[in-house]
Protein backbone atom coordinates (compact mmCIF):
# COMPACT_ATOMS: atom_id res chain seq x y z
CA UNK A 1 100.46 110.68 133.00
CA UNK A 2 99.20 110.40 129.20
CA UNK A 3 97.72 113.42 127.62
CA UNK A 4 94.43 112.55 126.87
CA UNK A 5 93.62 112.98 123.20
CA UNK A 6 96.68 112.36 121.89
CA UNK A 7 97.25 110.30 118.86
CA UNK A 8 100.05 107.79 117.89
CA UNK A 9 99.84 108.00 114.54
CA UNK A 10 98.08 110.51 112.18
CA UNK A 11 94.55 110.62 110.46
CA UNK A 12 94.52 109.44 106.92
CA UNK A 13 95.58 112.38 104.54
CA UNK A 14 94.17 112.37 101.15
CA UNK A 15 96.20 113.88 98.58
CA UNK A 16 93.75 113.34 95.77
CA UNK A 17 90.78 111.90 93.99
CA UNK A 18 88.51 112.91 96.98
CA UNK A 19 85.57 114.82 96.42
CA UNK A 20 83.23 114.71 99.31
CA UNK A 21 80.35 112.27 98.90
CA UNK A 22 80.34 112.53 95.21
CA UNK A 23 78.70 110.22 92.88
CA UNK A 24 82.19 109.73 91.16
CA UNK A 25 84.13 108.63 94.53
CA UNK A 26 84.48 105.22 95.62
CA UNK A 27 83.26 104.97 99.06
CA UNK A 28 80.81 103.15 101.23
CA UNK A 29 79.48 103.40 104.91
CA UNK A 30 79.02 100.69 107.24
CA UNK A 31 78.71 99.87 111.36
CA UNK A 32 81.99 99.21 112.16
CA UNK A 33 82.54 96.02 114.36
CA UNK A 34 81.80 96.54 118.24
CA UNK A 35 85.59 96.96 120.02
CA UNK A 36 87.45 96.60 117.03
CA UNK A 37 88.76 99.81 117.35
CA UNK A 38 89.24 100.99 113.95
CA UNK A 39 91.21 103.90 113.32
CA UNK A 40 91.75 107.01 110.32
CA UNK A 41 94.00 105.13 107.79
CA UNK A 42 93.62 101.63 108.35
CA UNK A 43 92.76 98.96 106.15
CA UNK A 44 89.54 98.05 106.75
CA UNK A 45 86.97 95.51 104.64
CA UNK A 46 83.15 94.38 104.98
CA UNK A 47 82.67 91.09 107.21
CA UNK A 48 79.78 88.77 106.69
CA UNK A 49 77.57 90.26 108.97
CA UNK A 50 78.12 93.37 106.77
CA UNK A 51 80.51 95.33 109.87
CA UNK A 52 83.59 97.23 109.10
CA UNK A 53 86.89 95.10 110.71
CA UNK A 54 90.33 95.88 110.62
CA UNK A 55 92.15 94.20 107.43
CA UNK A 56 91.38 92.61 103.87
CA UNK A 57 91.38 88.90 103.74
CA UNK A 58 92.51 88.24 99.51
CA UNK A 59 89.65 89.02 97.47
CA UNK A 60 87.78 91.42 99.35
CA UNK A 61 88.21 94.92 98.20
CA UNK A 62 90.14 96.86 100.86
CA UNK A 63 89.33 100.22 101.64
CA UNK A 64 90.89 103.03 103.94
CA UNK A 65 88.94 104.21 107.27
CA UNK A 66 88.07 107.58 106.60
CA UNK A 67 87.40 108.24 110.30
CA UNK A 68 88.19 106.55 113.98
CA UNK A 69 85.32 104.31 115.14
CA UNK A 70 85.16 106.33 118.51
CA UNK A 71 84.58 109.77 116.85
CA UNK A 72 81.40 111.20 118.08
CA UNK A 73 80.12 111.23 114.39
CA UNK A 74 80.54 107.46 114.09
CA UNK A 75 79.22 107.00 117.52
CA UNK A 76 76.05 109.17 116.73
CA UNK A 77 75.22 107.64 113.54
CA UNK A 78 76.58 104.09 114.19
CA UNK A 79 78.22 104.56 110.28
CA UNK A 80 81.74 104.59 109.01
CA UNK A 81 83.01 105.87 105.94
CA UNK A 82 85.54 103.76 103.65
CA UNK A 83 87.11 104.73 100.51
CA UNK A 84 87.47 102.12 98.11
CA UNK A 85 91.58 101.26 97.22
CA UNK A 86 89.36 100.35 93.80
CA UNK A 87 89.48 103.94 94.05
CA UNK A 88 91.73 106.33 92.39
CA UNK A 89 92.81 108.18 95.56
CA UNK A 90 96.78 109.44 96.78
CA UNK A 91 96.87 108.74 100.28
CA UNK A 92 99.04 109.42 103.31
CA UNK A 93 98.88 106.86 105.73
CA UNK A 94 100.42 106.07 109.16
CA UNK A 95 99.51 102.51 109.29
CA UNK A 96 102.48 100.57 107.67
CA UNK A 97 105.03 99.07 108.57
CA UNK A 98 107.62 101.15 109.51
CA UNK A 99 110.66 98.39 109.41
CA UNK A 100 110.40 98.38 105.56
CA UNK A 101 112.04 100.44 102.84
CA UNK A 102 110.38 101.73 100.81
CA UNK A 103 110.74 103.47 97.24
CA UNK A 104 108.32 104.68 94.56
CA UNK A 105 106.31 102.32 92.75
CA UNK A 106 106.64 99.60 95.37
CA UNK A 107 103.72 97.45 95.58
CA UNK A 108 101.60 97.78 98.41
CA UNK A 109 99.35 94.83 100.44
CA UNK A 110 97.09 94.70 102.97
CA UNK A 111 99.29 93.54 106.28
CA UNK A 112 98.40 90.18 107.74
CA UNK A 113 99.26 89.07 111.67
CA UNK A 114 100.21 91.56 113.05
CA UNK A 115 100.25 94.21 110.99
CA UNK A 116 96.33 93.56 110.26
CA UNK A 117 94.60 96.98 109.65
CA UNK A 118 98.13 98.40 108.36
CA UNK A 119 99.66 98.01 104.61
CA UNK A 120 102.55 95.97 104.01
CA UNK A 121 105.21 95.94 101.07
CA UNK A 122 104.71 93.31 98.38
CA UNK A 123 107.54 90.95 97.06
CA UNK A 124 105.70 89.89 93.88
CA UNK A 125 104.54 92.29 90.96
CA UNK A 126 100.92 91.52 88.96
CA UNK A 127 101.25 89.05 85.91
CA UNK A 128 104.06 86.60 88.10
CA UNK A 129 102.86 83.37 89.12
CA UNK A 130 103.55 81.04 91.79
CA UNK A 131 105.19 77.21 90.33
CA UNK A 132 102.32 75.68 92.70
CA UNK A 133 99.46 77.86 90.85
CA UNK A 134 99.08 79.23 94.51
CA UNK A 135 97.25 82.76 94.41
CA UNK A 136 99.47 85.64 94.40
CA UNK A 137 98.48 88.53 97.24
CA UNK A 138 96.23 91.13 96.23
CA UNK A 139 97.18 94.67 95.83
CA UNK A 140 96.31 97.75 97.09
CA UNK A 141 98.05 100.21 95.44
CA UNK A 142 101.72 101.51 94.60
CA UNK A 143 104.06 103.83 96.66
CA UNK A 144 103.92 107.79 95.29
CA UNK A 145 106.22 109.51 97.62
CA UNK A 146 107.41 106.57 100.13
CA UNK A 147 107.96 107.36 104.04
CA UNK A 148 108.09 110.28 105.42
CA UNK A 149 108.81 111.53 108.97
CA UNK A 150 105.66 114.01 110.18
CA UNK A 151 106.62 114.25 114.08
CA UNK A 152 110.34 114.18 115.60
CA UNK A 153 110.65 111.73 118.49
CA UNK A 154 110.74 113.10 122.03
CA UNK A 155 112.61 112.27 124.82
CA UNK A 156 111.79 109.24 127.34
CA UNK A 157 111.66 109.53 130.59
CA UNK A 158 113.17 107.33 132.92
CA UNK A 159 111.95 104.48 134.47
CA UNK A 160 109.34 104.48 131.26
CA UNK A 161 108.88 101.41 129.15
CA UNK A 162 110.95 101.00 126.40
CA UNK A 163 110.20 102.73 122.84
CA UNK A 164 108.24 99.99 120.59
CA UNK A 165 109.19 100.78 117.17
CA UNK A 166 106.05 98.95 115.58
CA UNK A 167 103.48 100.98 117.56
CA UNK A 168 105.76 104.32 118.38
CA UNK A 169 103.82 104.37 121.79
CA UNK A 170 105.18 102.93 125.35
CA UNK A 171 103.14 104.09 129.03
CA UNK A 172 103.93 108.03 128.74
CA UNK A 173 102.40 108.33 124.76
CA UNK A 174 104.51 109.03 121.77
CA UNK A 175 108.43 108.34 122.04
CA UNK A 176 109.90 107.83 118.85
CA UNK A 177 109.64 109.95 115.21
CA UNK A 178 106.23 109.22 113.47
CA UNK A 179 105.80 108.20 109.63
CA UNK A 180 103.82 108.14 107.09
CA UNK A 181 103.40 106.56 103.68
CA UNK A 182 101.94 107.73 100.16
CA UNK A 183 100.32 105.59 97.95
CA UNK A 184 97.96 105.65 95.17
CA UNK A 185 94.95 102.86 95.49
CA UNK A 186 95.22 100.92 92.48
CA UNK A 187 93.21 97.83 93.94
CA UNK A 188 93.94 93.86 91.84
CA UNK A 189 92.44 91.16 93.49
CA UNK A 190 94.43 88.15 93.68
CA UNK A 191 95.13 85.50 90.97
CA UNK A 192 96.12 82.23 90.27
CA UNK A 193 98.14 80.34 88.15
CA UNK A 194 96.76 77.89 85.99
CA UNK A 195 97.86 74.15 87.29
CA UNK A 196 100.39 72.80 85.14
CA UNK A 197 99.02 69.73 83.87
C-alpha cells in the first residue's frame, strides 16, 4: 500500500533572496490551471487565460511554484504564489533532470517534453548565435552547488514495478535516492541572430 502523504520529490528550498511578500521580491499570484497538478519547485508560467501551467514556452518569464496546487491554502484561496527566475533567488529544486551532470555555473532552461515543469541543462551560453539566426533558448538561471542527494533509496519489494529513474516513484512510493539542484535565477529571454544578408 502507498503511504498517503508522501512526496516524491521535495518542496522548493530557497536559499536566498526571499523575503516574504516584500515589495523588493519578485513574485506574483495566480489560479493555477484546473488538473494541472502543479507542484513546490516546478517551472511554472502565466497562460493566456492568465492560469498558472506547468513550464515556460521561450519568452515568457518562468517562475518557480512556491507551493503544490492541492495545498489547502491554494485550494481555499484559489491563488498560487510564483517567484520570478527574473528574480535574484538561490534555489533548491527537485524538478530536473536527474540523467544530467551537472557542475557550477552550468546554464539552466526550462525542460520541454517531457521534462515540462522541470529545468533542464543548457548547451549554449548567452551572446552565441545560431548560423540560421534561429533563437537561442532562454535561461533561467546558473547552477550554485549542482546535485545533491537529500533521501537514500530504499529497498523494492518484490513483485513491485520497476524503479523509474526520471520520476523516482514505481506502485509502492519512493524507490530510488532523491536529488536536488541549486541554482541562482538569473532569467534572459531568448534572442536571435540577425539574418545574414
Amino acid at each position: 500500500m502507498k503511504e498517503q502523504g508522501r512526496r516524491t520529490k521535495p518542496r522548493l528550498n530557497v536559499l536566498r533572496g526571499y523575503p516574504g511578500n516584500e515589495s523588493t521580491s519578485f513574485t506574483y499570484s495566480a489560479k493555477p490551471k484546473a488538473l494541472e497538478a502543479i507542484k513546490s519547485g516546478m517551472i511554472i508560467s502565466i497562460d493566456s487565460n492568465g492560469e498558472w501551467v506547468k513550464g515556460a514556452a521561450a519568452g515568457d518569464v518562468p517562475y518557480l511554484a512556491y507551493h503544490d496546487q492541492s495545498d489547502p491554502d491554494v485550494l481555499a484561496c484559489q491563488k498560487l504564489l510564483g517567484l520570478s527566475c527574473a528574480g535574484n533567488y538561490e534555489v533548491e529544486t527537485g524538478y530536473f533532470d536527474t540523467t544530467d551532470t551537472w557542475n557550477r555555473d552550468d546554464v539552466v532552461i526550462a525542460g520541454t517534453s517531457t521534462l515540462t515543469g522541470s529545468v533542464d541543462k543548457g548547451v549554449a551560453l548567452l551572446g552565441e548565435t545560431i548560423a540560421n539566426g534561429a533563437a537561442l533558448l532562454d535561461v533561467v538561471g546558473y547552477v550554485t552547488h549542482g546535485k545533491r542527494q537529500v533521501q537514500a533509496g530504499t529497498i523494492t519489494k518484490a513483485g513491485t514495478t520497476a524503479y523509474d529513474p526520471a520520476k523516482n516513484v514505481n506502485s509502492e512510493g519512493p524507490l530510488g535516492a532523491v536529488y536536488t539542484l541549486s541554482f541562482i535565477t538569473r532569467w534572459t529571454g531568448a534572442r536571435k541572430a540577425a539574418a545574414v544578408a
